[in-house]
N, C-alpha and C. Protein backbone atom coordinates (compact mmCIF):
# COMPACT_ATOMS: atom_id res chain seq x y z
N UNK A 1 0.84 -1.19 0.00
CA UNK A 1 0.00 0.00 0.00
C UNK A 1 0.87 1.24 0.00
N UNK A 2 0.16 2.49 -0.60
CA UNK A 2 1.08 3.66 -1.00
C UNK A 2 0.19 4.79 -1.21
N UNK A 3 0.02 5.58 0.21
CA UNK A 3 -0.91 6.66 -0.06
C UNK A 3 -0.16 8.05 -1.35
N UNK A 4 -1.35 8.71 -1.36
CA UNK A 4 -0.55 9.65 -2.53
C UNK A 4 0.74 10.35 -2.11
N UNK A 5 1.10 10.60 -1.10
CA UNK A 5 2.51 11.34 -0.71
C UNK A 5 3.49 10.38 -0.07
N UNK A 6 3.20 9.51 -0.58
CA UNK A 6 4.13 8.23 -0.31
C UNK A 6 4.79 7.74 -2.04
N UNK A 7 3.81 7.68 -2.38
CA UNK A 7 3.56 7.61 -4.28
C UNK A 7 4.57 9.14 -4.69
N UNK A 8 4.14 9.94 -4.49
CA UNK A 8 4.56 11.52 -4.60
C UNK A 8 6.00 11.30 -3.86
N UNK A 9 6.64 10.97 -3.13
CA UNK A 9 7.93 11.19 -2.32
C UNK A 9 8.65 10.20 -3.18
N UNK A 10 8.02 8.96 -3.45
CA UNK A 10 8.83 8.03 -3.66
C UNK A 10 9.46 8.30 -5.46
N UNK A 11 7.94 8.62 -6.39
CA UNK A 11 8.19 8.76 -7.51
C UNK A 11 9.32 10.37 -8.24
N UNK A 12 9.39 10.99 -7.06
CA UNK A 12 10.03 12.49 -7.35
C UNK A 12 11.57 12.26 -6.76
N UNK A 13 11.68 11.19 -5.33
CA UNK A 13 13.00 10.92 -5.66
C UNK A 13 13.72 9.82 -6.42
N UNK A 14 12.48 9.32 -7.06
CA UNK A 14 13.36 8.65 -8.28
C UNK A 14 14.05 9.31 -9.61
N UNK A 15 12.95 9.66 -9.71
CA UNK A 15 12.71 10.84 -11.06
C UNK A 15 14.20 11.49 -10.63
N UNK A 16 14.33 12.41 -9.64
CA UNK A 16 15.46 13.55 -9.75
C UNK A 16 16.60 12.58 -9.69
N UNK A 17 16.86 11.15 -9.54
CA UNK A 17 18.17 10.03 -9.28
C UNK A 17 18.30 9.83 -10.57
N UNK A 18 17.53 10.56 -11.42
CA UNK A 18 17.71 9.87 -13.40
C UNK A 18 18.62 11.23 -13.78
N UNK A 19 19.47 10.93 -14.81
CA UNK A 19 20.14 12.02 -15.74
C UNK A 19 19.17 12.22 -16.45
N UNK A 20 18.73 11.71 -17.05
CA UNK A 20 17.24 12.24 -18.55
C UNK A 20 15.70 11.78 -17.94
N UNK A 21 15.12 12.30 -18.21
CA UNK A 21 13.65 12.07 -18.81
C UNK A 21 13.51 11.93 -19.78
N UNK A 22 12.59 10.75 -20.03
CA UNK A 22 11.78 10.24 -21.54
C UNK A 22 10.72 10.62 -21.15
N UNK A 23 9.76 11.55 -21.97
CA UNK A 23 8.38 11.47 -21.80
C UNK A 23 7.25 11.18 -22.98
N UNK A 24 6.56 10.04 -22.60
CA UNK A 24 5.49 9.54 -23.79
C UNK A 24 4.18 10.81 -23.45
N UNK A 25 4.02 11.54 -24.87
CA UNK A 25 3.14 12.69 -24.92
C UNK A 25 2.02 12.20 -25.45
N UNK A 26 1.70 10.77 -26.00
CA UNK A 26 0.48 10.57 -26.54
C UNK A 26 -1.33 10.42 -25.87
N UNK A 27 -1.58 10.43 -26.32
CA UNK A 27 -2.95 9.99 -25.41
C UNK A 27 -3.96 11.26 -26.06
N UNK A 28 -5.03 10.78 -25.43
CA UNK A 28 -5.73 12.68 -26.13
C UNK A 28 -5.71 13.79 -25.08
N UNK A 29 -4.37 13.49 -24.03
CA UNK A 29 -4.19 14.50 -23.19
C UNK A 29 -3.05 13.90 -22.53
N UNK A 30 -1.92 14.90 -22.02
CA UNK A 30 -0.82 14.36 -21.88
C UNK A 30 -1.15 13.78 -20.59
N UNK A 31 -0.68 12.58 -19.89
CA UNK A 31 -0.68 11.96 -19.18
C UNK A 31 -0.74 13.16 -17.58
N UNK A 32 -1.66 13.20 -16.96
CA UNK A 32 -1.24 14.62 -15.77
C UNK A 32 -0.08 14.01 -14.47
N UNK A 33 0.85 12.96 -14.61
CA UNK A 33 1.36 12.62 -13.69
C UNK A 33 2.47 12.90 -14.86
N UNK A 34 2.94 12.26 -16.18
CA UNK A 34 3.66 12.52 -16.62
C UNK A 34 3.75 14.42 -16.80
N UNK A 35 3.10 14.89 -17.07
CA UNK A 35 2.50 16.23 -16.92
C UNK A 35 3.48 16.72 -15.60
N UNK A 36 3.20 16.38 -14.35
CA UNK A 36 3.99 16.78 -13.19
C UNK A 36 5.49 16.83 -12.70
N UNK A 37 5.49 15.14 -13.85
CA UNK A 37 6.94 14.81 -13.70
C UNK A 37 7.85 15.51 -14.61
N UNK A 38 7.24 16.26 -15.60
CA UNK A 38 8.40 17.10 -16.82
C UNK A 38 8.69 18.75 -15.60
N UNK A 39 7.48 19.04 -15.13
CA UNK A 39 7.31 20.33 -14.09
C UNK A 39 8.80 19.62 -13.38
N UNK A 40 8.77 18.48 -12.32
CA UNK A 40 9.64 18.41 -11.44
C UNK A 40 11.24 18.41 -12.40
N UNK A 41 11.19 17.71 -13.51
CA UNK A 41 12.53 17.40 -14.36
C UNK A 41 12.84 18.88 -14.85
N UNK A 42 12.22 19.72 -15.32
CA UNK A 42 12.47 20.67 -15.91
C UNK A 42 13.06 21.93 -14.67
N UNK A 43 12.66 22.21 -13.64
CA UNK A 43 12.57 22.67 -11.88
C UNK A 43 14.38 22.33 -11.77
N UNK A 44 14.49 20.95 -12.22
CA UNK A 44 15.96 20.46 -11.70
C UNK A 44 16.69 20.60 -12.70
N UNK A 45 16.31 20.59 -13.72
CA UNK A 45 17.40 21.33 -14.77
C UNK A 45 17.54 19.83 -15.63
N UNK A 46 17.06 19.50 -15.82
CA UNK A 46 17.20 17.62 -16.19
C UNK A 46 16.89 17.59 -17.73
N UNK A 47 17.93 17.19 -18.38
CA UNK A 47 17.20 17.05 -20.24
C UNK A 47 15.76 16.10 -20.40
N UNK A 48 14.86 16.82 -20.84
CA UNK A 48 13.68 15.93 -21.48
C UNK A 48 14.06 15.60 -22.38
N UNK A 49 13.39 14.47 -23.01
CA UNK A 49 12.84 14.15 -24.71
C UNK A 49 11.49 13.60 -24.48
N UNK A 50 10.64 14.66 -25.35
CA UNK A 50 9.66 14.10 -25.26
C UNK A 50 9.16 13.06 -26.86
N UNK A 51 8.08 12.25 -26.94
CA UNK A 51 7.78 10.95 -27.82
C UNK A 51 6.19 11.48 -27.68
N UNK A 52 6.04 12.34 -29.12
CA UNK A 52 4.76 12.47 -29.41
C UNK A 52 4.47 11.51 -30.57
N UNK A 53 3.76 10.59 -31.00
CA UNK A 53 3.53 10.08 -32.15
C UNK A 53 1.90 10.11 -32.79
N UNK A 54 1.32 10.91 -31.90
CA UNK A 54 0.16 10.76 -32.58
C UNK A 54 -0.65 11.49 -33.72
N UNK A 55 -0.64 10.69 -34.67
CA UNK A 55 -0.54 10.83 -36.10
C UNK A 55 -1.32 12.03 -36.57
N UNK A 56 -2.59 12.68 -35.88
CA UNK A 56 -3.20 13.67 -36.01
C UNK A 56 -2.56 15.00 -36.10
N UNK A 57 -1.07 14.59 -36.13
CA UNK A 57 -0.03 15.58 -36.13
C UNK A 57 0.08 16.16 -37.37
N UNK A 58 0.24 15.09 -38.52
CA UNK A 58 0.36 15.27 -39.63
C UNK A 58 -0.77 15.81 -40.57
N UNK A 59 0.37 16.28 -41.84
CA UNK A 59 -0.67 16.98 -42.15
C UNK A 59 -1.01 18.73 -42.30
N UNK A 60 0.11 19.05 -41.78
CA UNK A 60 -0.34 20.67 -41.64
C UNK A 60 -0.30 21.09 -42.80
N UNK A 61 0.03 20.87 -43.81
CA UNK A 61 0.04 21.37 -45.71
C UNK A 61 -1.22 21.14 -46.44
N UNK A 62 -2.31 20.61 -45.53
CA UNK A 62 -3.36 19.59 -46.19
C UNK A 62 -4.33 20.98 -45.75
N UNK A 63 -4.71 21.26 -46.95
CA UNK A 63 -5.72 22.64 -47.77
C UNK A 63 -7.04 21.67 -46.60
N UNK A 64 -7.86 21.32 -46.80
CA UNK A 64 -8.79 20.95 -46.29
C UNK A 64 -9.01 20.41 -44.91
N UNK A 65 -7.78 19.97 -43.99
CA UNK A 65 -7.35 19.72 -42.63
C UNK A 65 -7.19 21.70 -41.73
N UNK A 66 -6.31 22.28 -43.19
CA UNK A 66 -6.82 23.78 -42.21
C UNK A 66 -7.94 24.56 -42.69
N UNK A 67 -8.90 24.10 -43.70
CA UNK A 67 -9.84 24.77 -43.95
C UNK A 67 -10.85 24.58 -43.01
N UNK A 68 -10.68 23.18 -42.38
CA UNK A 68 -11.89 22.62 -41.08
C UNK A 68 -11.60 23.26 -39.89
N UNK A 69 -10.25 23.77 -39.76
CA UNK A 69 -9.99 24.90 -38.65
C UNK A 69 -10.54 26.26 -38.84
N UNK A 70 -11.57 26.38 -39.66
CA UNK A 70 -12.20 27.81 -39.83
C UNK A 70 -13.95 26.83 -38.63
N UNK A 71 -14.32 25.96 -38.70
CA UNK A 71 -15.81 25.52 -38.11
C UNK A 71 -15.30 25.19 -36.88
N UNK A 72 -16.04 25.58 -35.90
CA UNK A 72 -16.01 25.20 -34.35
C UNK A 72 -16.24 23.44 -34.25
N UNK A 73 -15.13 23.23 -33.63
CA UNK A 73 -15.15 21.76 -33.34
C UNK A 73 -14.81 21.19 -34.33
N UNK A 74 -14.16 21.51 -35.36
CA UNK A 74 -13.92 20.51 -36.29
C UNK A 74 -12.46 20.66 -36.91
N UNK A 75 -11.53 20.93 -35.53
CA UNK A 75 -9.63 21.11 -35.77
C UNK A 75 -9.42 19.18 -35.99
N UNK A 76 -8.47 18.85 -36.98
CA UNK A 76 -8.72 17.47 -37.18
C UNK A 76 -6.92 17.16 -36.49
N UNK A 77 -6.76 18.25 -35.78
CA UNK A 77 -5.20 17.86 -35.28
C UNK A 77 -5.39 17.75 -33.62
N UNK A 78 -4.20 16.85 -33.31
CA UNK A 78 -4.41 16.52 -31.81
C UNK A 78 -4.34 17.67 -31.26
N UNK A 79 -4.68 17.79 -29.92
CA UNK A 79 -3.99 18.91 -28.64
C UNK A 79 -3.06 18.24 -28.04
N UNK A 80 -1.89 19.47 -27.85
CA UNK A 80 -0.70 19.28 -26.49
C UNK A 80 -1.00 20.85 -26.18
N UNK A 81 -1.07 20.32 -24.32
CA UNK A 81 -0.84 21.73 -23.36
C UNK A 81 0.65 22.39 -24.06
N UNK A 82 0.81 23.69 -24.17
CA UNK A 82 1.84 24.51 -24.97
C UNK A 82 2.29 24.33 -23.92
N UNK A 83 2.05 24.37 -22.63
CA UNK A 83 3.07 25.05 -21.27
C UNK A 83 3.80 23.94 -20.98
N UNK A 84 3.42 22.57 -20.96
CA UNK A 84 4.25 21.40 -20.67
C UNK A 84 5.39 20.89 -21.88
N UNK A 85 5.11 21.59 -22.93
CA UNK A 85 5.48 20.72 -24.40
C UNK A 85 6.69 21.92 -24.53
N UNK A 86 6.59 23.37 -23.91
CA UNK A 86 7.50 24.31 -24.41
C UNK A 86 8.54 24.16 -22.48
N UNK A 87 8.45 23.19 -21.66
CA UNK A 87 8.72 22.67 -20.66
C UNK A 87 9.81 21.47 -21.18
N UNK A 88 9.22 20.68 -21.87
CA UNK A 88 9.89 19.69 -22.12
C UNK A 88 11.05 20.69 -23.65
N UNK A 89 10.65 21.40 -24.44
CA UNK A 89 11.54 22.11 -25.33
C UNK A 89 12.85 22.89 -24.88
N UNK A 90 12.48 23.77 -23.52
CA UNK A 90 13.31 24.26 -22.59
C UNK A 90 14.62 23.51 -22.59
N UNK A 91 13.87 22.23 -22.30
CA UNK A 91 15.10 21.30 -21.74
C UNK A 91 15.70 20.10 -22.47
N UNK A 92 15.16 20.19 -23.85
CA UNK A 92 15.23 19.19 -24.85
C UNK A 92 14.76 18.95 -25.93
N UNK A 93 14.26 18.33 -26.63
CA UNK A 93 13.36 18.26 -27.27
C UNK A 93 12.08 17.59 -27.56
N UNK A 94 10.71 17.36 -28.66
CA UNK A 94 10.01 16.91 -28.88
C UNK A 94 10.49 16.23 -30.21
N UNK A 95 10.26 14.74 -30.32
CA UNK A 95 10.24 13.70 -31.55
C UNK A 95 9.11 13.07 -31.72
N UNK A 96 9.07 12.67 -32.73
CA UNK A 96 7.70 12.29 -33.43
C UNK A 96 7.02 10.73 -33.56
N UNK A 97 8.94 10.08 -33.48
CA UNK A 97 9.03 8.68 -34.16
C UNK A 97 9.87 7.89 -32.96
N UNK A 98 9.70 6.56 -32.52
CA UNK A 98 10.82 5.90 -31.72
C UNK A 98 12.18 6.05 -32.78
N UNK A 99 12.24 6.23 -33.82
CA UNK A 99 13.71 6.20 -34.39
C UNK A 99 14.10 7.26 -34.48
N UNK A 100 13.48 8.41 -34.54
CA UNK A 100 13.75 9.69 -34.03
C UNK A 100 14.32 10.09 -32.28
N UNK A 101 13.56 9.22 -31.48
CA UNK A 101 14.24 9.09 -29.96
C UNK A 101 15.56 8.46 -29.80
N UNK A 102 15.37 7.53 -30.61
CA UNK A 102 16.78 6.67 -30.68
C UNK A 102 18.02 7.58 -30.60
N UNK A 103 17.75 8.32 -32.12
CA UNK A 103 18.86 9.32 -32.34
C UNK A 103 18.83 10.17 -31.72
N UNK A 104 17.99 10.89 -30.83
CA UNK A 104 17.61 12.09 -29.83
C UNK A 104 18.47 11.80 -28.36
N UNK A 105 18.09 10.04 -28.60
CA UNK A 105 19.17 9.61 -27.07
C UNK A 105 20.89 9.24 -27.58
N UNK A 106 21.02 8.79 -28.94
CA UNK A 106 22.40 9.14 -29.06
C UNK A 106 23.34 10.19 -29.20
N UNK A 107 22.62 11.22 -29.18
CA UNK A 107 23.28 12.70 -29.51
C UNK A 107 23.13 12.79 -27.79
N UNK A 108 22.09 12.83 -26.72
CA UNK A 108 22.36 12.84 -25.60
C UNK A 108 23.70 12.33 -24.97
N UNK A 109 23.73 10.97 -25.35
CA UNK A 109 24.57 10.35 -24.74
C UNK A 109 26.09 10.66 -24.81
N UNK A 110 26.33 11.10 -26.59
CA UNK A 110 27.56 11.69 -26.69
C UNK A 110 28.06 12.89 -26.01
N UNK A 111 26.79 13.65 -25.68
CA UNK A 111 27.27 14.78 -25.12
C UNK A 111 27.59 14.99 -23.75
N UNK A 112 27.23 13.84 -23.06
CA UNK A 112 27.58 13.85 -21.71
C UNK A 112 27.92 12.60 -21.23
């Protein structure tokens, strides 16, 4: 058993014992614990990478994907909170693809 500030103590001094954060951004809302944990990584100065892949991404050249952004309710691209995503940018970057992370964590790795 693990009340929430037991969960909360335990998961924040793990988190700050890591050199990097990976953060998975998908879902139709970023995860709000992963959400907390880029706040605490970013606070400590810690490189993110964040792993957006969801495909509603694509597409921004497509005449009729931004013409549906003129009717209420009908944006055909995902949402990310700007404040967590320019959080995780601060401190790293956003990729699109696992083979894009790959290379996102080998340029990490060389550099430190």
């Amino acid at each position: 058993y693990a009340d929430s500030t037991m969960i909360a103590q335990y998961d924040t001094d793990a988190l700050l014992e890591s050199d990097l954060m990976i953060a998975v951004l998908d879902g139709a809302v970023i995860d709000v614990g992963v959400a907390s944990e880029i706040g605490v990584a970013y606070h400590a100065d810690m490189p993110i990478l964040g792993l957006y892949t969801d495909s509603r991404q694509q597409g921004a050249d497509n005449p009729q994907k931004l013409e549906a952004l003129q009717e209420v309710a009908e944006s055909q691209f995902s949402y990310v909170n700007l404040y967590t995503a320019g959080l995780v940018k601060l401190r790293g970057e956003i990729v699109s693809s696992s083979d894009e992370l790959l290379e996102a964590l080998k340029a990490y790795l060389k550099e430190s």
